[in-house]
C-alpha atoms as a PDB file:
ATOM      1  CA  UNK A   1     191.593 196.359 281.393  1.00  0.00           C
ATOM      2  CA  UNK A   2     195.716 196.176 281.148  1.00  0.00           C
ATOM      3  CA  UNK A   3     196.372 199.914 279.163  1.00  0.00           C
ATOM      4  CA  UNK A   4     200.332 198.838 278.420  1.00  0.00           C
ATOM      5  CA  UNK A   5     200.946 201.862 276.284  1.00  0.00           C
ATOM      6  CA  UNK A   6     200.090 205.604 275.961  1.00  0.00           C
ATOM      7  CA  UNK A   7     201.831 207.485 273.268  1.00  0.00           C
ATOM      8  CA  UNK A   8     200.639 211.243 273.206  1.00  0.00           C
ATOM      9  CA  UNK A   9     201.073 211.774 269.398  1.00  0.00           C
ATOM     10  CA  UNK A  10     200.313 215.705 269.125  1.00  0.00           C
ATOM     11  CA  UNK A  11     200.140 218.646 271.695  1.00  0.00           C
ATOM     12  CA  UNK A  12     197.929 221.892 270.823  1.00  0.00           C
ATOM     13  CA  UNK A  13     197.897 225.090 272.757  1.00  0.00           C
ATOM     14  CA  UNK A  14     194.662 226.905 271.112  1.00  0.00           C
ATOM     15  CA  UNK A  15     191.426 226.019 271.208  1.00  0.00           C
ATOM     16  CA  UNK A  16     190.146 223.443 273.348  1.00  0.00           C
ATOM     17  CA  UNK A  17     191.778 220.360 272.038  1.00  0.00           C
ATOM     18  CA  UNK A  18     195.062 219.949 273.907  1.00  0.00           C
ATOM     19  CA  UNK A  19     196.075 216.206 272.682  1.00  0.00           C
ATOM     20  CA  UNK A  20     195.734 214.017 270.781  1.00  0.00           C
ATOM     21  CA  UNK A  21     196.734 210.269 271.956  1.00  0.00           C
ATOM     22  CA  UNK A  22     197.119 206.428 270.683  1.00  0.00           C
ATOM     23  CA  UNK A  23     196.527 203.798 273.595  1.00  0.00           C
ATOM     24  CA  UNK A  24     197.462 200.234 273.520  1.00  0.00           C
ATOM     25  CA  UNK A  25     195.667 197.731 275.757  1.00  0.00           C
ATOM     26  CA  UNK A  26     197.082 194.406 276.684  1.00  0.00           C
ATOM     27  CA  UNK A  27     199.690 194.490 274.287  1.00  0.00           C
ATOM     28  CA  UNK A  28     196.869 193.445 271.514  1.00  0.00           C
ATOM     29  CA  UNK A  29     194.853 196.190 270.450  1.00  0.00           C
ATOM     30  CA  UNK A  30     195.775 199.645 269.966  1.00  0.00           C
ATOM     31  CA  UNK A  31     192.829 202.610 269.860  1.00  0.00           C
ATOM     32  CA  UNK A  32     193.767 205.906 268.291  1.00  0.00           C
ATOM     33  CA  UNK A  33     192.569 209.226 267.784  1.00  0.00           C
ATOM     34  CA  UNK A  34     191.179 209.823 271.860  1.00  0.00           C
ATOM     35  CA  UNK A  35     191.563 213.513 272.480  1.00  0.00           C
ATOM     36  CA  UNK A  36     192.308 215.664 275.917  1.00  0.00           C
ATOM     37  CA  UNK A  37     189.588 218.537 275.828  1.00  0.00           C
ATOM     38  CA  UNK A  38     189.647 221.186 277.820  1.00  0.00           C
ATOM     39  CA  UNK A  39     185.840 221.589 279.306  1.00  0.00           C
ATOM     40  CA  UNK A  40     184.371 224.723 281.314  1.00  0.00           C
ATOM     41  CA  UNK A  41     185.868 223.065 284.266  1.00  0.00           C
ATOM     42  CA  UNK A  42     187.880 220.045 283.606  1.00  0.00           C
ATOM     43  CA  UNK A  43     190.186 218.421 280.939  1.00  0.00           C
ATOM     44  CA  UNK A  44     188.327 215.170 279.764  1.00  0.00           C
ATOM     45  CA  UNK A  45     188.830 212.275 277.253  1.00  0.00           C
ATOM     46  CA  UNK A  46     187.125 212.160 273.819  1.00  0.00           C
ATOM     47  CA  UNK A  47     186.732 209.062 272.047  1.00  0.00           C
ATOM     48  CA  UNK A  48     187.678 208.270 268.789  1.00  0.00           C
ATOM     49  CA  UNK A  49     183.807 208.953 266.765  1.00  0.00           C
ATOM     50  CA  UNK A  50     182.534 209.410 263.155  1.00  0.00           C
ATOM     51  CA  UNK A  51     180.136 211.971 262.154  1.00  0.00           C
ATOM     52  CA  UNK A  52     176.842 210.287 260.477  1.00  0.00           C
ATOM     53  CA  UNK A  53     174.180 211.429 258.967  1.00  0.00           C
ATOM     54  CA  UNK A  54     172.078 213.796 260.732  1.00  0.00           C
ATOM     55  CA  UNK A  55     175.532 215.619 261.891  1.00  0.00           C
ATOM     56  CA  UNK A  56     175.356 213.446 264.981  1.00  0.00           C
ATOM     57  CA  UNK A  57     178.813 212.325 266.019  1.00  0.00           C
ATOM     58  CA  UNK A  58     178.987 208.347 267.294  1.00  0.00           C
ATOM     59  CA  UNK A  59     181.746 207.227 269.295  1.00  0.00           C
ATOM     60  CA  UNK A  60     183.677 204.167 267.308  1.00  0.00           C
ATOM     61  CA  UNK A  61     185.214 202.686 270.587  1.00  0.00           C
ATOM     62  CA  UNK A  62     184.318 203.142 274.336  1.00  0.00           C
ATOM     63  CA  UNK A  63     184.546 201.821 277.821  1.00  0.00           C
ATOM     64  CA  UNK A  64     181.686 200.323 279.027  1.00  0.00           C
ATOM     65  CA  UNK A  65     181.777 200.160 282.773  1.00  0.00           C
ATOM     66  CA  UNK A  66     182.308 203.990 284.734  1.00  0.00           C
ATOM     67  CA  UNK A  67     185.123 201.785 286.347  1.00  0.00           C
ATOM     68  CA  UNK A  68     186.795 201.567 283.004  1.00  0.00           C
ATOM     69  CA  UNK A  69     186.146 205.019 281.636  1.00  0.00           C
ATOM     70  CA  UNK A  70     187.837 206.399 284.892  1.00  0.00           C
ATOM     71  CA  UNK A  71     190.598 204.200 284.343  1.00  0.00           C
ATOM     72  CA  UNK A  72     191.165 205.072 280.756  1.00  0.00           C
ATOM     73  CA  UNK A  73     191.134 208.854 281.389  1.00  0.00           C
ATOM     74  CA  UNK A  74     192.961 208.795 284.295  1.00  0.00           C
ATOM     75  CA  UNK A  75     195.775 206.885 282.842  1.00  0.00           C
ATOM     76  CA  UNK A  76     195.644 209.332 279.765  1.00  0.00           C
ATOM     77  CA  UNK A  77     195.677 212.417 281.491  1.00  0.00           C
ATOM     78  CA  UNK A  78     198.521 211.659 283.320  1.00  0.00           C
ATOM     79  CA  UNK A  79     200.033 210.703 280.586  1.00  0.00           C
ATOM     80  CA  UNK A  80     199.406 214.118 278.996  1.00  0.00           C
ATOM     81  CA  UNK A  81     200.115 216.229 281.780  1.00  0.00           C
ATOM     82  CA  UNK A  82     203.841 213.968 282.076  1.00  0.00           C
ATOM     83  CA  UNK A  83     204.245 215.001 277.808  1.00  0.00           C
ATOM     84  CA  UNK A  84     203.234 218.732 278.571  1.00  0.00           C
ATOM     85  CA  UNK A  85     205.396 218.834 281.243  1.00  0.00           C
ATOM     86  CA  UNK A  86     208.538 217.851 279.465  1.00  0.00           C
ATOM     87  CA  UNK A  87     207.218 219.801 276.722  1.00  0.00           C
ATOM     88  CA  UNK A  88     207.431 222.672 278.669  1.00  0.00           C
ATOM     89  CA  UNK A  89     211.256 221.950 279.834  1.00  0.00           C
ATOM     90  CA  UNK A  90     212.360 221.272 276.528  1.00  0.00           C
ATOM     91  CA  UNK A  91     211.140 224.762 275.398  1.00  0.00           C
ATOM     92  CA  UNK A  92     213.188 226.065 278.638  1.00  0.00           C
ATOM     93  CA  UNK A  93     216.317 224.872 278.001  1.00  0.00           C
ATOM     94  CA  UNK A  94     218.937 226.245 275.780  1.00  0.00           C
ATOM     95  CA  UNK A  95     219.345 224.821 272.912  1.00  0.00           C
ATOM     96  CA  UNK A  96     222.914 223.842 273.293  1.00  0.00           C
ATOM     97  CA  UNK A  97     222.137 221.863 276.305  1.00  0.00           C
ATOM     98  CA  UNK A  98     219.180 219.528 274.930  1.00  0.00           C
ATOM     99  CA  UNK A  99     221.574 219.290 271.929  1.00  0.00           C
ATOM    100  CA  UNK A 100     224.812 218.522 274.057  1.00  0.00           C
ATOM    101  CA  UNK A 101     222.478 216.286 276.412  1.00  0.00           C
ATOM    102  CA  UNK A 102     220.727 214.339 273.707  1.00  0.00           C
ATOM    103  CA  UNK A 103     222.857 214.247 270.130  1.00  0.00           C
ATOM    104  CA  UNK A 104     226.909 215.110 271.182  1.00  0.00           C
ATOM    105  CA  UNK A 105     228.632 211.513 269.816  1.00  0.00           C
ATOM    106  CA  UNK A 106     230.664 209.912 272.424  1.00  0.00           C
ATOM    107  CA  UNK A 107     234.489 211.299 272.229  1.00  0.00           C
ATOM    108  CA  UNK A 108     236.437 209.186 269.968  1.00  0.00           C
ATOM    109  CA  UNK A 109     239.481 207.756 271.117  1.00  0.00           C
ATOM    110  CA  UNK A 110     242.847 209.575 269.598  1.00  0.00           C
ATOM    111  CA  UNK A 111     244.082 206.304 268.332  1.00  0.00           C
ATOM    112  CA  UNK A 112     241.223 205.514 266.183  1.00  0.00           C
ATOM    113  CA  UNK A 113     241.267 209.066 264.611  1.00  0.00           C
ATOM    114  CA  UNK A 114     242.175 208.595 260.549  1.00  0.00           C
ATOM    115  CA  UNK A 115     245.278 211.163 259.638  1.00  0.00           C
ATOM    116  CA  UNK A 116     244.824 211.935 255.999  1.00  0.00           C
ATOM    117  CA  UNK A 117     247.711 210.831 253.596  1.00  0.00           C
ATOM    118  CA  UNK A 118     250.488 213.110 252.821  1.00  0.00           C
ATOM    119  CA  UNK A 119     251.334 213.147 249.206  1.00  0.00           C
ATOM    120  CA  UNK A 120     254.655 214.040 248.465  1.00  0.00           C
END
């Protein structure tokens, strides 16, 4: 399995869900709606499932092999620990600097600066 793409669409900080994430394999098909859980001693990967009747909750998509399951979470995990983590240095910085660092327009030359018209 070729995972391509890992986009961690929303971060929590309460209760035990921590993410949720989109994953795109091979460039062809894109699974949504895993989530990072935080277990009793371990963060692990949900998959996406549907509640039938009975209350019993059925996973939609899943890896089949252990090889592939290990692969999966391990390549999501990292992938939220890398969006916590920037996250985290985001909320650090001032917000002048992320705004300076990320949004300030490149200076514009003095010649191509309009001069409004002088009416007389």
């Amino acid at each position: 399995m070729q995972i391509t793409d890992i986009k961690v669409r929303k971060l929590m900080e309460e209760g035990r869900l921590r993410a949720v994430v989109s994953v795109t394999v091979g460039d062809e098909i894109a699974i949504h709606d895993l989530k990072v859980i935080e277990g009793p001693q371990r963060l692990f990967v949900a998959m996406p499932s549907r509640r039938e009747t009975g209350g019993v909750f059925r996973d939609i998509v899943h890896p089949i092999t252990p090889s592939a399951r290990k692969q999966l979470e391990d390549a999501v995990l990292d992938a939220y620990r890398r969006e916590k983590q920037r996250a985290e240095t985001i909320a650090r910085m001032p917000y002048g600097d992320y705004w300076d660092s990320h949004f300030t327009p490149p200076a514009v030359p003095a010649a191509a600066v309009i001069q409004p018209a002088v009416i007389s």
